[in-house]
PDB file of N, CA and C in Angstrom:
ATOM      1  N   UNK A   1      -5.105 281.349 -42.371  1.00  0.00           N
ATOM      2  CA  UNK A   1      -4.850 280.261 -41.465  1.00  0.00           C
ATOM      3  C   UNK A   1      -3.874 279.286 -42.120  1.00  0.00           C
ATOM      4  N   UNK A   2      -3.009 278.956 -41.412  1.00  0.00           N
ATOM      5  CA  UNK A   2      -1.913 277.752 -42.239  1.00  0.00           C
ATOM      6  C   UNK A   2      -1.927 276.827 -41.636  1.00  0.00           C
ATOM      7  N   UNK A   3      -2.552 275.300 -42.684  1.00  0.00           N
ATOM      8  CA  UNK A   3      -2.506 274.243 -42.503  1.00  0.00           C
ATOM      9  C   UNK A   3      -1.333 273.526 -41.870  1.00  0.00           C
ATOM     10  N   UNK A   4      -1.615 272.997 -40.530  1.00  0.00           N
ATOM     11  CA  UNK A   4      -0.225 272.307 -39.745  1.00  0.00           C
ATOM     12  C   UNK A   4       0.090 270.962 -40.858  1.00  0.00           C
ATOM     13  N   UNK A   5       0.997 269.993 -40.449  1.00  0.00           N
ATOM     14  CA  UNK A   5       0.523 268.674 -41.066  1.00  0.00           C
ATOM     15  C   UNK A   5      -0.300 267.648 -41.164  1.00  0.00           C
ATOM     16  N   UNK A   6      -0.880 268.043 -39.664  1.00  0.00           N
ATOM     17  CA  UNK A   6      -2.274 267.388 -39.161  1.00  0.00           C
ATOM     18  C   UNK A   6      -3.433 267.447 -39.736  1.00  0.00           C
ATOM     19  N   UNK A   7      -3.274 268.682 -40.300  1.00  0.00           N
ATOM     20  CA  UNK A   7      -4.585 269.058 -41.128  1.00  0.00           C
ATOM     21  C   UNK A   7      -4.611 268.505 -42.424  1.00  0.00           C
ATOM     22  N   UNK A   8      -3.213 268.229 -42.762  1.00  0.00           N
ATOM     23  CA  UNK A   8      -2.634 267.496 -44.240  1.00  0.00           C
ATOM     24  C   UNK A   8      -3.033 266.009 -44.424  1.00  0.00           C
ATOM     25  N   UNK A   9      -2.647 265.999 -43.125  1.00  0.00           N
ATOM     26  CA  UNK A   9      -3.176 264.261 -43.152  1.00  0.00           C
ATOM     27  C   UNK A   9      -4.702 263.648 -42.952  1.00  0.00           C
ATOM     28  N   UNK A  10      -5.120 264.757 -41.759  1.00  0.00           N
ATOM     29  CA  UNK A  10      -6.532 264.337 -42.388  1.00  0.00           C
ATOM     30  C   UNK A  10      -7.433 264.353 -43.225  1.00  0.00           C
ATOM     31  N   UNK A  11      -6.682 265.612 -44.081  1.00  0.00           N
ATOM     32  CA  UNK A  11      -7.319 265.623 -45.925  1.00  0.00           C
ATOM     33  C   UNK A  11      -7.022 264.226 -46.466  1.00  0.00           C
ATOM     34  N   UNK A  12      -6.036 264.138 -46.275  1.00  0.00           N
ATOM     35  CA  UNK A  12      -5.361 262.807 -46.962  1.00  0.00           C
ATOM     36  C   UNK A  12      -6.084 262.129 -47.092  1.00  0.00           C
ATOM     37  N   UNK A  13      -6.155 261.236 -45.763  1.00  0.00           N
ATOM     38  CA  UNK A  13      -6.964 260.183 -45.148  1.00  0.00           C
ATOM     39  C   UNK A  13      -8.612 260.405 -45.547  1.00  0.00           C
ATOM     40  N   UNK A  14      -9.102 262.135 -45.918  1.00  0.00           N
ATOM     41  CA  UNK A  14     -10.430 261.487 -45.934  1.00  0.00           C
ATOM     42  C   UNK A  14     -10.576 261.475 -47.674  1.00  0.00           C
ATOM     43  N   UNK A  15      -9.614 262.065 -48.592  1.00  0.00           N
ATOM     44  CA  UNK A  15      -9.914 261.603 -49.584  1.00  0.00           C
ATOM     45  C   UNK A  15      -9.731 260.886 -50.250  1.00  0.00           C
ATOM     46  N   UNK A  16      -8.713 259.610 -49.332  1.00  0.00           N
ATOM     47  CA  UNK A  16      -8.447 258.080 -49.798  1.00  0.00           C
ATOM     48  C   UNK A  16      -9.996 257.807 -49.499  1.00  0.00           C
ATOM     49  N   UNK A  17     -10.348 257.894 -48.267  1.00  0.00           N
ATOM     50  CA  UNK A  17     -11.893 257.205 -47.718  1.00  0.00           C
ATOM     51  C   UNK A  17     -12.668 257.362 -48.864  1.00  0.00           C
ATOM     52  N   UNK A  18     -12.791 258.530 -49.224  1.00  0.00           N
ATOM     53  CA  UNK A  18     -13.884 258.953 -50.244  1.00  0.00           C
ATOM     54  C   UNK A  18     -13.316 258.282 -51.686  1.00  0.00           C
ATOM     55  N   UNK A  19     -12.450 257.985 -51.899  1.00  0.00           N
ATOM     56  CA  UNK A  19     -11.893 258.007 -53.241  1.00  0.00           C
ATOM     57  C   UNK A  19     -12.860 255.725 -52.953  1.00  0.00           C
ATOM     58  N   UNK A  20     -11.852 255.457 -52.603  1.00  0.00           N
ATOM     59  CA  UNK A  20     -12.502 253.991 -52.355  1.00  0.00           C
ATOM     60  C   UNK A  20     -14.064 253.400 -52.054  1.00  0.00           C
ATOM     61  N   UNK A  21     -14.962 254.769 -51.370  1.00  0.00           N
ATOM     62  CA  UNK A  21     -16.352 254.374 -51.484  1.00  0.00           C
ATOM     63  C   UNK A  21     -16.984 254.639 -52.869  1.00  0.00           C
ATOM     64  N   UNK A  22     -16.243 255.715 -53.097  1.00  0.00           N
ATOM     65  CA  UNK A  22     -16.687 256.178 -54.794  1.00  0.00           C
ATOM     66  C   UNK A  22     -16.795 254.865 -55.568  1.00  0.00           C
ATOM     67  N   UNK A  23     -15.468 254.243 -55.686  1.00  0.00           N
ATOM     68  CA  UNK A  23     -15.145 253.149 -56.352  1.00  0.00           C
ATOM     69  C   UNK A  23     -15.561 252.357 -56.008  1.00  0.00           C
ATOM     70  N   UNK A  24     -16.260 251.742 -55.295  1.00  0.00           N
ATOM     71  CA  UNK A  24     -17.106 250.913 -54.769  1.00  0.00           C
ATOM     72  C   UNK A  24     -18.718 250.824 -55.314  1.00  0.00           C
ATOM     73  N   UNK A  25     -18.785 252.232 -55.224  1.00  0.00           N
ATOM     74  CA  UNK A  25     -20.793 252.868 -55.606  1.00  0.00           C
ATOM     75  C   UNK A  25     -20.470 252.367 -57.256  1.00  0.00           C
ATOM     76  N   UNK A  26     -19.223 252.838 -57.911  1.00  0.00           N
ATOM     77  CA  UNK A  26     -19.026 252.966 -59.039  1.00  0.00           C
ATOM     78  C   UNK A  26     -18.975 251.961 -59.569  1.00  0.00           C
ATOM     79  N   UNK A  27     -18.585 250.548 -58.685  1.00  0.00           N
ATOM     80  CA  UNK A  27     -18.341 249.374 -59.315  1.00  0.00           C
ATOM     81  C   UNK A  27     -19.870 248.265 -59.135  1.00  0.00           C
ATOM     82  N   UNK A  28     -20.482 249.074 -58.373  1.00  0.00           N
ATOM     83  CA  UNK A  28     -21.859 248.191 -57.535  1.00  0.00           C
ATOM     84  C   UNK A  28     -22.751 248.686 -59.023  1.00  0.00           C
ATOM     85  N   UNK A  29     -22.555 250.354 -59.202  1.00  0.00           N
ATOM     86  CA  UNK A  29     -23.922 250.433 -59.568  1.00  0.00           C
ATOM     87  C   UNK A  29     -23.995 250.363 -61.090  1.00  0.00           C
ATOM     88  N   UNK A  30     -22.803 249.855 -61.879  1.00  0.00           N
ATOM     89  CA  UNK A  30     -22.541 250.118 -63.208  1.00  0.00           C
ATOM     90  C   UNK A  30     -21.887 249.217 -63.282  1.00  0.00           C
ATOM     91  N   UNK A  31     -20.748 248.245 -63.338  1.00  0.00           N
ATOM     92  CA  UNK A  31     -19.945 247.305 -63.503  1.00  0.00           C
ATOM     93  C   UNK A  31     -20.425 245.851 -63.395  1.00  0.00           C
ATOM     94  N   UNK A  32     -21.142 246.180 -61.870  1.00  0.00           N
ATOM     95  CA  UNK A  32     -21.821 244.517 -61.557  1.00  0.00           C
ATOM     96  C   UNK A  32     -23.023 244.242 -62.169  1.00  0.00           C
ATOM     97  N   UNK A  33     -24.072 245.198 -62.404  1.00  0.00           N
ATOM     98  CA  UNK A  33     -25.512 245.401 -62.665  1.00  0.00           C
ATOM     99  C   UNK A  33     -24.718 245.166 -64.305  1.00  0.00           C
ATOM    100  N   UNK A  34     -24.123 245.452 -65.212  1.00  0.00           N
ATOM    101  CA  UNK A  34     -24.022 245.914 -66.514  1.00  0.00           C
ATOM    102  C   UNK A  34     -23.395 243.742 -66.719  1.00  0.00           C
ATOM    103  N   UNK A  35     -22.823 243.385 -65.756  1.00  0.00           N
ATOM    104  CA  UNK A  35     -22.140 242.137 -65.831  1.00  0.00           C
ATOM    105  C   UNK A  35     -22.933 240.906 -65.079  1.00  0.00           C
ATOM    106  N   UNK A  36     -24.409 241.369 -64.737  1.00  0.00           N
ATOM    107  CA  UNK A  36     -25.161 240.805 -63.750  1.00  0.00           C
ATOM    108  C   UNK A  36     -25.680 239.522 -64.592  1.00  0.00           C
ATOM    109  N   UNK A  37     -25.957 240.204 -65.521  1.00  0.00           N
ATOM    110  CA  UNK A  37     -27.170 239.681 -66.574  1.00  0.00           C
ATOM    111  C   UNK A  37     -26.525 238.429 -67.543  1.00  0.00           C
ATOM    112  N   UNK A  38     -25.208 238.413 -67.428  1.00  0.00           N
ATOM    113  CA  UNK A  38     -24.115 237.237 -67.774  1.00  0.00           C
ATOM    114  C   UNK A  38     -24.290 235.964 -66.872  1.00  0.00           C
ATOM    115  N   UNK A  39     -24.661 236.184 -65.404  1.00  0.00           N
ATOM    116  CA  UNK A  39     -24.840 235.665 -64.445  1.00  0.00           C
ATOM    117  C   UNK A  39     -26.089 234.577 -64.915  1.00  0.00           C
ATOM    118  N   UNK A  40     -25.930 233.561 -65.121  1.00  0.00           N
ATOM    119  CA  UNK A  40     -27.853 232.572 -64.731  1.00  0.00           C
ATOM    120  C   UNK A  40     -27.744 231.860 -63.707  1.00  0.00           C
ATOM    121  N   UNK A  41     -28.046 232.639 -62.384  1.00  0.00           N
ATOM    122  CA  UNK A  41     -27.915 231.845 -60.951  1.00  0.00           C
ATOM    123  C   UNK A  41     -29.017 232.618 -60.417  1.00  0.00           C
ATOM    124  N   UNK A  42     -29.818 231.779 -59.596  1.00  0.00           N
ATOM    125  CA  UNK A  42     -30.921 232.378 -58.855  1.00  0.00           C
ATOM    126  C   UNK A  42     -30.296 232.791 -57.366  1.00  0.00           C
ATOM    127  N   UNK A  43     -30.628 233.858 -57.121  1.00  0.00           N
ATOM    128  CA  UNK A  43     -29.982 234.620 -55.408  1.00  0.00           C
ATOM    129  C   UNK A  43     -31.670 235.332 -54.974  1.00  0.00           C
ATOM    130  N   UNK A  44     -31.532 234.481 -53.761  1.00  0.00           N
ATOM    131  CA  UNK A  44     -32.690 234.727 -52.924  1.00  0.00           C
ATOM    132  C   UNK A  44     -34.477 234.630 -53.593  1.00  0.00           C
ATOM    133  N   UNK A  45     -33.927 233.696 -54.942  1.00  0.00           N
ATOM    134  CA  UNK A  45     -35.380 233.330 -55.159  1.00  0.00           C
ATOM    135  C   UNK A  45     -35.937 233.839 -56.594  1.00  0.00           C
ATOM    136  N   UNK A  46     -34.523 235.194 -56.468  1.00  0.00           N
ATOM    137  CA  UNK A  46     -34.428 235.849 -58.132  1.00  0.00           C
ATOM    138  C   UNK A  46     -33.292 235.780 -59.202  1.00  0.00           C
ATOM    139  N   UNK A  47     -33.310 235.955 -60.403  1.00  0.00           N
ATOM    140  CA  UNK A  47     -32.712 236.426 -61.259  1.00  0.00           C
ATOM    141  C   UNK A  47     -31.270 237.151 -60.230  1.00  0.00           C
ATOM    142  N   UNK A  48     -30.411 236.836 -60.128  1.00  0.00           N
ATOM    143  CA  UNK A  48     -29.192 237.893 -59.773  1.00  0.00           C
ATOM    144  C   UNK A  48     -28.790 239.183 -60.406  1.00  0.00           C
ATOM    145  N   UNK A  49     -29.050 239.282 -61.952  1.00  0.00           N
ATOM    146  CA  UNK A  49     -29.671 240.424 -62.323  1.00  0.00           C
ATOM    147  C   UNK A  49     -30.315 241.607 -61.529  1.00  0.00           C
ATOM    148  N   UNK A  50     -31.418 240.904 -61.487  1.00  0.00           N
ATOM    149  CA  UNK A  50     -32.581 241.569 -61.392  1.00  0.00           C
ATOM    150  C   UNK A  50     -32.003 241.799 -59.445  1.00  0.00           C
ATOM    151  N   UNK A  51     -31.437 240.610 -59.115  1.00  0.00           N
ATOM    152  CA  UNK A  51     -31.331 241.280 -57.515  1.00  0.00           C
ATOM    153  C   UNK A  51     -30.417 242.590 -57.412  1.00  0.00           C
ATOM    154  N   UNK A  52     -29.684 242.193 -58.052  1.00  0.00           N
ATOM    155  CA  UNK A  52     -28.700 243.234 -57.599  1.00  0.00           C
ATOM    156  C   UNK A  52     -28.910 244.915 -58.040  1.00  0.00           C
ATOM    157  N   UNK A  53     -29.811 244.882 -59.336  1.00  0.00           N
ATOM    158  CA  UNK A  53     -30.204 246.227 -59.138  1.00  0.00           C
ATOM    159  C   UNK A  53     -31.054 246.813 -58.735  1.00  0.00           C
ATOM    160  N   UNK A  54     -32.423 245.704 -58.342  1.00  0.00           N
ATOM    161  CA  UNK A  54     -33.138 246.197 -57.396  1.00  0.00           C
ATOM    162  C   UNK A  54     -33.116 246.302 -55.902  1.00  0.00           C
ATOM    163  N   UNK A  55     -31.903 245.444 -55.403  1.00  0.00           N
ATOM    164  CA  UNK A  55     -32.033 245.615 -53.720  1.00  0.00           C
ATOM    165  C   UNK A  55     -30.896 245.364 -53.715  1.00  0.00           C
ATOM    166  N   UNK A  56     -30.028 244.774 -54.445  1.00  0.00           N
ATOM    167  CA  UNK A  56     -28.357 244.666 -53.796  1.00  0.00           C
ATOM    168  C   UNK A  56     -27.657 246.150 -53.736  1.00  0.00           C
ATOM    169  N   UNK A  57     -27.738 246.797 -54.951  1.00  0.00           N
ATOM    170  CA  UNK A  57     -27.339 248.057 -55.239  1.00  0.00           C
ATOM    171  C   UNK A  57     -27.660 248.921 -53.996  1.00  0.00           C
ATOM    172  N   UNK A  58     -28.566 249.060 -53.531  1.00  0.00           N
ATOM    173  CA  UNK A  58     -29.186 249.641 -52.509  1.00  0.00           C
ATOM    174  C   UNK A  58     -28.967 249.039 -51.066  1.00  0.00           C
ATOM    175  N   UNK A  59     -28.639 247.902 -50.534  1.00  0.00           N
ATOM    176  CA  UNK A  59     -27.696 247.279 -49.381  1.00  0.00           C
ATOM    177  C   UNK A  59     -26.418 248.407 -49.307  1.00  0.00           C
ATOM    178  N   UNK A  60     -26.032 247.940 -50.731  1.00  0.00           N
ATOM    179  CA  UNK A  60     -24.401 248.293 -50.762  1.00  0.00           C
ATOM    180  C   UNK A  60     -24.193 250.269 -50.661  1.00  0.00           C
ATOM    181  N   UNK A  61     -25.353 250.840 -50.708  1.00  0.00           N
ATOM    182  CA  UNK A  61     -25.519 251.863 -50.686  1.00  0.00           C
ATOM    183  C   UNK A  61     -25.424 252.607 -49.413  1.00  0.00           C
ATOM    184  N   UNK A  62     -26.181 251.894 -48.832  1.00  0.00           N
ATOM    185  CA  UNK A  62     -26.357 251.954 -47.371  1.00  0.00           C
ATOM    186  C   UNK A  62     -25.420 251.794 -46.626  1.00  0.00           C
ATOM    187  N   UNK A  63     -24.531 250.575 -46.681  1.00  0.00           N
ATOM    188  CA  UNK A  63     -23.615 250.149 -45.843  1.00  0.00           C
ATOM    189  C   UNK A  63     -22.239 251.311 -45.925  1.00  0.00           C
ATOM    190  N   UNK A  64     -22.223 251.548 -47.569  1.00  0.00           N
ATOM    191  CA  UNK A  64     -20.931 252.949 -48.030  1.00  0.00           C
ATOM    192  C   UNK A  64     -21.479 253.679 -46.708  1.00  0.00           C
ATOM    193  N   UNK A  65     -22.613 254.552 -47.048  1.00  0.00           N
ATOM    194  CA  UNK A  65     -23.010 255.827 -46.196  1.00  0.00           C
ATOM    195  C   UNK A  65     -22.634 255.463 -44.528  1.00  0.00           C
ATOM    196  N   UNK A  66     -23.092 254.505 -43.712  1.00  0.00           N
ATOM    197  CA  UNK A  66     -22.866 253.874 -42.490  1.00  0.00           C
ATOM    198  C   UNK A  66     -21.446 253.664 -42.215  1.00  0.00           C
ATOM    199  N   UNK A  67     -20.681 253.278 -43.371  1.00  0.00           N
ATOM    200  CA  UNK A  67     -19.166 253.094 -42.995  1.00  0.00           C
ATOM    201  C   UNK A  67     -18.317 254.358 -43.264  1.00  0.00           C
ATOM    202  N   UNK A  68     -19.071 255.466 -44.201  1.00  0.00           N
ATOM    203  CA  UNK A  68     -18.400 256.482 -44.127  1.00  0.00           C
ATOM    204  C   UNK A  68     -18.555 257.199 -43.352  1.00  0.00           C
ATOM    205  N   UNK A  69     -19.535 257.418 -42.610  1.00  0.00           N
ATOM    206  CA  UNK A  69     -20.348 258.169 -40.930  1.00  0.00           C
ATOM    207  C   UNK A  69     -19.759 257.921 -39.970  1.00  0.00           C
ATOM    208  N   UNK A  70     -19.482 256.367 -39.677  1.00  0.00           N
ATOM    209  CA  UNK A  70     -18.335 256.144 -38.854  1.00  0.00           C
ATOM    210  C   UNK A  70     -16.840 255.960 -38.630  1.00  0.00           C
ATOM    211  N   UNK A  71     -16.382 255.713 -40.051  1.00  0.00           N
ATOM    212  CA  UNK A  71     -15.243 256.341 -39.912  1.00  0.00           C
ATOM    213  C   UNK A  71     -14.863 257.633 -39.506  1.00  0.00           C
ATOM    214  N   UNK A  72     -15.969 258.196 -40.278  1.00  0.00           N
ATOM    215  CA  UNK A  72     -15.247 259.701 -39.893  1.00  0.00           C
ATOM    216  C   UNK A  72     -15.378 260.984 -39.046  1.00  0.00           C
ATOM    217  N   UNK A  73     -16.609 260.054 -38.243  1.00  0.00           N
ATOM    218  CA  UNK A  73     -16.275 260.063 -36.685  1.00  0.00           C
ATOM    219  C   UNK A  73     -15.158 259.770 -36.108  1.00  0.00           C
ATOM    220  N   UNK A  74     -14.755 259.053 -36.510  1.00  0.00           N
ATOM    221  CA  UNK A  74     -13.623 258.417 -35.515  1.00  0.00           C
ATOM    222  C   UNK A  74     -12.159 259.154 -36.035  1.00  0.00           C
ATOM    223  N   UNK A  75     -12.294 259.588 -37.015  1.00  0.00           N
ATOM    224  CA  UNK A  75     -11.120 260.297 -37.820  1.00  0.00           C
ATOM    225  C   UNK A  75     -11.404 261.665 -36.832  1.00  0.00           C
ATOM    226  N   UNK A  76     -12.532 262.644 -37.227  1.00  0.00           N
ATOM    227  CA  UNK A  76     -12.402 263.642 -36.342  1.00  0.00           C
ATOM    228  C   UNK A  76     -12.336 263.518 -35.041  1.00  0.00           C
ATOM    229  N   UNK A  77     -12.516 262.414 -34.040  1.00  0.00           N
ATOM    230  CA  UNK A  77     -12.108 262.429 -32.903  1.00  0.00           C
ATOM    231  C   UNK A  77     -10.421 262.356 -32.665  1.00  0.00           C
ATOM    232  N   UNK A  78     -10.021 261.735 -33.525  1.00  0.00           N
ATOM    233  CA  UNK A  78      -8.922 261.122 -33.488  1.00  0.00           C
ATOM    234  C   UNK A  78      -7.561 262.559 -33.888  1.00  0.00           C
ATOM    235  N   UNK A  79      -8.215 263.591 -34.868  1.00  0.00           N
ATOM    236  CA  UNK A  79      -7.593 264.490 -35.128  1.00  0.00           C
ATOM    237  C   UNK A  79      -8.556 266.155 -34.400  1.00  0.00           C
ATOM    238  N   UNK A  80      -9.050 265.927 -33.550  1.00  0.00           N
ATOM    239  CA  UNK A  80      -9.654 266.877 -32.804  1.00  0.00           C
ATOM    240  C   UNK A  80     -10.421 267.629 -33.579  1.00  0.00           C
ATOM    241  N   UNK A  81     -11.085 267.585 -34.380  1.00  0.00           N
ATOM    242  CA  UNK A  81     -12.155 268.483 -34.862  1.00  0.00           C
ATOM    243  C   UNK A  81     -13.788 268.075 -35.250  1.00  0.00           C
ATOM    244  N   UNK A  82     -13.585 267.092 -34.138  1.00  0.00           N
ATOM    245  CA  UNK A  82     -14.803 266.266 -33.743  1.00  0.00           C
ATOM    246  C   UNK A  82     -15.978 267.518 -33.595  1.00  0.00           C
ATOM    247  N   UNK A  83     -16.924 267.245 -33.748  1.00  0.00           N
ATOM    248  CA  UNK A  83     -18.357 268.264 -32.963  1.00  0.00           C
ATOM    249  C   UNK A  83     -19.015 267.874 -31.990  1.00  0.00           C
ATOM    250  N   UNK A  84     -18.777 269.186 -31.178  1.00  0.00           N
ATOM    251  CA  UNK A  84     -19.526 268.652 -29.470  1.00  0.00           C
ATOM    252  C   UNK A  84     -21.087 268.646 -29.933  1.00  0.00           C
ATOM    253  N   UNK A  85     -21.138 267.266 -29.305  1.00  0.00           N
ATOM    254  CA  UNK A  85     -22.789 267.024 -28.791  1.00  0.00           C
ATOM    255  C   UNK A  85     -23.215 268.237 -27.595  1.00  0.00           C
ATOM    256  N   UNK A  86     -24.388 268.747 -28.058  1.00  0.00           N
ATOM    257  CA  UNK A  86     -25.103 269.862 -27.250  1.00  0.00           C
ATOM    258  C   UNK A  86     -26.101 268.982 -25.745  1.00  0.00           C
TER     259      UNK A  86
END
């Protein structure tokens, strides 16, 4: 089968997507948590530390997965290789 350009671009496009949530998980779950503890400010009652690797990390987890689901919905609609709902 030979890739048109269409097919080029939506590789493209989804491994910028992926490349930037990576970097995101990567910067939430190791960068901020490792630089948290520098922090002495109380957020929501705790340690900012302590928030961010027990429930911020995990927000930000969530929201990646939700924004990558719908983007790329909208990418395969947009480049036709969407999946029909039964």
């Amino acid at each position: 089968m030979q890739l048109t350009e269409r097919h080029h671009e939506y590789w493209r496009k989804n491994l910028r997507l992926t490349s930037v949530l990576l970097g995101i998980w990567f910067i939430v779950s190791f960068v901020m948590v490792y630089f948290a503890r520098d922090l002495s400010f109380s957020f929501f009652g705790w340690p900012f530390s302590f928030w961010m690797a027990a429930q911020g990390s995990l927000l930000v987890y969530m929201a990646i997965i939700w924004y990558y689901a719908r983007t790329m919905n909208r990418m395969d609609q947009e480049h036709g290789v969407a999946e029909l709902e039964a």
